[in-house]
C-alpha atoms as a PDB file:
ATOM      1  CA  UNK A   1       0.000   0.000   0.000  1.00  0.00           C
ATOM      2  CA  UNK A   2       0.733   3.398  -0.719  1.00  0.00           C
ATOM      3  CA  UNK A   3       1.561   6.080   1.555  1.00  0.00           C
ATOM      4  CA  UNK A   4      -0.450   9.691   1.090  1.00  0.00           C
ATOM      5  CA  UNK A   5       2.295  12.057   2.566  1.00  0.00           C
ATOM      6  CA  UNK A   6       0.536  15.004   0.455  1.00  0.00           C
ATOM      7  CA  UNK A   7       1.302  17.901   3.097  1.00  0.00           C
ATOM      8  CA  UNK A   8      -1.191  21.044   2.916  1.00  0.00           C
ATOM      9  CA  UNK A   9      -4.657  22.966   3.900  1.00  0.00           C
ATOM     10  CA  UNK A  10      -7.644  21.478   2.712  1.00  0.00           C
ATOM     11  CA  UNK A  11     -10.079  23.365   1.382  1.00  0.00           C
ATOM     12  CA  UNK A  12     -12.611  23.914   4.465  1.00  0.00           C
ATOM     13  CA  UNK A  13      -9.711  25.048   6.364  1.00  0.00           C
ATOM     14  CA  UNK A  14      -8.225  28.169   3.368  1.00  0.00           C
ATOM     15  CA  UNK A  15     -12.448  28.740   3.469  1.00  0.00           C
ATOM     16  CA  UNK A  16     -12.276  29.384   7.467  1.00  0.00           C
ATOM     17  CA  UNK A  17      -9.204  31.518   7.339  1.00  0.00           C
ATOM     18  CA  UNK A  18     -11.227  33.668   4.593  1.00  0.00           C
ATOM     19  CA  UNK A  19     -14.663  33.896   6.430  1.00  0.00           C
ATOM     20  CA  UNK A  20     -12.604  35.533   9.332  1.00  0.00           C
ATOM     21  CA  UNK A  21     -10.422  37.282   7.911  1.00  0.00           C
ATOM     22  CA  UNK A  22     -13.572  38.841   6.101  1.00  0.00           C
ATOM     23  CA  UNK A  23     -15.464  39.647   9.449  1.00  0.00           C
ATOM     24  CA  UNK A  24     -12.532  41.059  10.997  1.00  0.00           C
ATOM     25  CA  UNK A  25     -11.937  43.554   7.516  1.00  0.00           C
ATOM     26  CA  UNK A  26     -15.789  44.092   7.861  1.00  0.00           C
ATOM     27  CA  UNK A  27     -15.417  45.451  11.747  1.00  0.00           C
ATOM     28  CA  UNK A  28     -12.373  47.654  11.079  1.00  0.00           C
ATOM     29  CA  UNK A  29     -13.564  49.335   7.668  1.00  0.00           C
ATOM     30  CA  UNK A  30     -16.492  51.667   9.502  1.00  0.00           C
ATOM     31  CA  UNK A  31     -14.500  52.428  12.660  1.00  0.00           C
ATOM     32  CA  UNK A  32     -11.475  53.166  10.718  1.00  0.00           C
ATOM     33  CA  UNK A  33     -13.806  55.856   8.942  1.00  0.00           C
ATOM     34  CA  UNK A  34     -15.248  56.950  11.947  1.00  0.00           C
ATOM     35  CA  UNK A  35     -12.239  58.057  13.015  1.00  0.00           C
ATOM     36  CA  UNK A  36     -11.062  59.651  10.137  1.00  0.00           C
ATOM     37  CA  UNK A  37     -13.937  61.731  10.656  1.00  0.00           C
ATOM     38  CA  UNK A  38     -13.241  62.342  14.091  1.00  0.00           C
ATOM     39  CA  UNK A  39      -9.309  63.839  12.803  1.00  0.00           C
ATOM     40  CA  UNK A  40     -10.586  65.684  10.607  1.00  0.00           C
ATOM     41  CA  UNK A  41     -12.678  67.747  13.203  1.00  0.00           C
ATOM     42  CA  UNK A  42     -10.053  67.899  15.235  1.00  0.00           C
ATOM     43  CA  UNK A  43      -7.661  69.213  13.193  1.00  0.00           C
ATOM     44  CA  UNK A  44     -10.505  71.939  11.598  1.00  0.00           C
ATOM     45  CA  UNK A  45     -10.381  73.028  15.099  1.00  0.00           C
ATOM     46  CA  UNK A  46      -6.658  73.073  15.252  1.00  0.00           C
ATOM     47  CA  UNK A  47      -6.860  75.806  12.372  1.00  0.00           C
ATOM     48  CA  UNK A  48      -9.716  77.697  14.117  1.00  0.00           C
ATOM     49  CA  UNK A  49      -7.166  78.178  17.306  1.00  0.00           C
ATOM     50  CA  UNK A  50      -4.308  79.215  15.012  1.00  0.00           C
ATOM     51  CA  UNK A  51      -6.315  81.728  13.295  1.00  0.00           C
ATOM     52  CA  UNK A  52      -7.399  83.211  16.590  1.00  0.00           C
ATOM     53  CA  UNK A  53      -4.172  83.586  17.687  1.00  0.00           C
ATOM     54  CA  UNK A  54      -3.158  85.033  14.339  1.00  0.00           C
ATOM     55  CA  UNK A  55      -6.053  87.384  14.624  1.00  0.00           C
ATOM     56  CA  UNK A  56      -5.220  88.334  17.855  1.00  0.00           C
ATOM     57  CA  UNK A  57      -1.850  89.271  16.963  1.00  0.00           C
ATOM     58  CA  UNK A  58      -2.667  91.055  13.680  1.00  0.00           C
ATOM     59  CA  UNK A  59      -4.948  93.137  16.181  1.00  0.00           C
ATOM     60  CA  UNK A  60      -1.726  93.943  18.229  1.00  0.00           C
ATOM     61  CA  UNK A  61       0.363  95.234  15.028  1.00  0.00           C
ATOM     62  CA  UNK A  62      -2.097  96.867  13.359  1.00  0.00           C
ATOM     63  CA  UNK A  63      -4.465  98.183  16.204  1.00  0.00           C
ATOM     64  CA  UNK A  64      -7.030  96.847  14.041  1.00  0.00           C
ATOM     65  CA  UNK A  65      -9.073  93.272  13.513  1.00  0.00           C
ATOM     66  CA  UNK A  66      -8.630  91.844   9.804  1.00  0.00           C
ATOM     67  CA  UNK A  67     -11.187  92.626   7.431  1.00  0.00           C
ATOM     68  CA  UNK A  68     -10.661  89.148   5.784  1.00  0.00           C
ATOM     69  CA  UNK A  69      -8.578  85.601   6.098  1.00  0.00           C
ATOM     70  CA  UNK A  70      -6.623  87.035   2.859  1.00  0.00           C
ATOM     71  CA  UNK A  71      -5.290  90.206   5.442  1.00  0.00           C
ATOM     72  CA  UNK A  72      -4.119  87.359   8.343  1.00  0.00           C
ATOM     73  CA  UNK A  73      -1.697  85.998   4.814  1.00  0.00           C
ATOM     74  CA  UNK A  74      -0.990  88.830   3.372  1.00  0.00           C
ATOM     75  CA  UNK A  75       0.252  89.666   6.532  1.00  0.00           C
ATOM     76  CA  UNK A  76       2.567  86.628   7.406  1.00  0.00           C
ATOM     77  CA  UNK A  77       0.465  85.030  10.068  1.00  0.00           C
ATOM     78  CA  UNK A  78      -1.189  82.453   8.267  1.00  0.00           C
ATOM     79  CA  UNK A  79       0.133  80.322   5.322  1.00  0.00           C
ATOM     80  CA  UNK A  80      -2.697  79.531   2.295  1.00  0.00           C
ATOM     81  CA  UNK A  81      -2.994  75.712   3.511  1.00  0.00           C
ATOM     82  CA  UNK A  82      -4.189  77.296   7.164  1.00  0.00           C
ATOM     83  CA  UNK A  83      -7.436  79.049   5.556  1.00  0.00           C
ATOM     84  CA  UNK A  84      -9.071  75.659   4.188  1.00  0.00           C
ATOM     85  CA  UNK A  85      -9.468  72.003   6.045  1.00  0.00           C
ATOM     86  CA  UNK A  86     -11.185  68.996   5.547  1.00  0.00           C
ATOM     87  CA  UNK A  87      -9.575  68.374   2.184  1.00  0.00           C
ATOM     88  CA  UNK A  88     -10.378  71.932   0.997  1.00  0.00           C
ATOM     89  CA  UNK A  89     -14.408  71.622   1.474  1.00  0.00           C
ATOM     90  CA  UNK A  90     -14.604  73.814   4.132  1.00  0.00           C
ATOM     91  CA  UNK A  91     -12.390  77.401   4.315  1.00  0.00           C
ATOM     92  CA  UNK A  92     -11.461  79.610   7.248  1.00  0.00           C
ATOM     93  CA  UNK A  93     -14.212  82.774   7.151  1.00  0.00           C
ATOM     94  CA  UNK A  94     -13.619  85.638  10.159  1.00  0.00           C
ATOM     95  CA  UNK A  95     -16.781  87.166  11.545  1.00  0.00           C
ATOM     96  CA  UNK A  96     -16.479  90.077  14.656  1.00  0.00           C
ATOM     97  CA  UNK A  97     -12.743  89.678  15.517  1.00  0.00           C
ATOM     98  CA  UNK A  98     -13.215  85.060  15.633  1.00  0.00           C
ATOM     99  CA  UNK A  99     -12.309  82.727  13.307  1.00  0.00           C
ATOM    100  CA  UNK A 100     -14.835  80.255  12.066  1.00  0.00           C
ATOM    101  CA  UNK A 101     -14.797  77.102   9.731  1.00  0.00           C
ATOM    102  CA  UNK A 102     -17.876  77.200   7.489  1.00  0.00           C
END
């Protein structure tokens, strides 16, 4: 009689290792977006601080508030990529001396 020394993984056993592998993909994907999402308001706020302070000290060099964002780069105190966030959907807007993200 022959001997079957055929070394390997069946197929139920490549089919298990793909069914979890699966679930686990399937419970990472939506909190990985979650917090993506969560970053990303994070670091909108981030730029909302910055510009305060830059507004702030614009107000001490000047003795006046900006007008607009463009006056806080004009002026050195904010580059370009500090006026937008979230991937450029939303831009840095200044309303009564505050910075907001609209």
């Amino acid at each position: 009689m022959k001997k079957n020394n055929h070394k390997g993984f069946t197929l139920l056993e490549m089919t298990v290792v793909i069914v979890i592998i699966s679930v686990l993909f399937l419970l990472t994907v939506p909190n990985i977006k979650t917090t993506l999402g969560i970053v990303n308001d994070k670091g909108c706020r981030a730029i909302e601080k910055v510009a305060d302070a830059a507004i702030l000290e614009y107000k001490m060099k000047f003795d006046q508030y900006p007008g607009s964002v463009s006056d806080l780069v004009s002026a050195g105190l904010l580059s370009e990529n500090q006026t937008t966030c979230d991937h450029n959907e939303k831009s840095l807007t200044i309303y009564d001396g505050t910075a907001h993200i609209e």
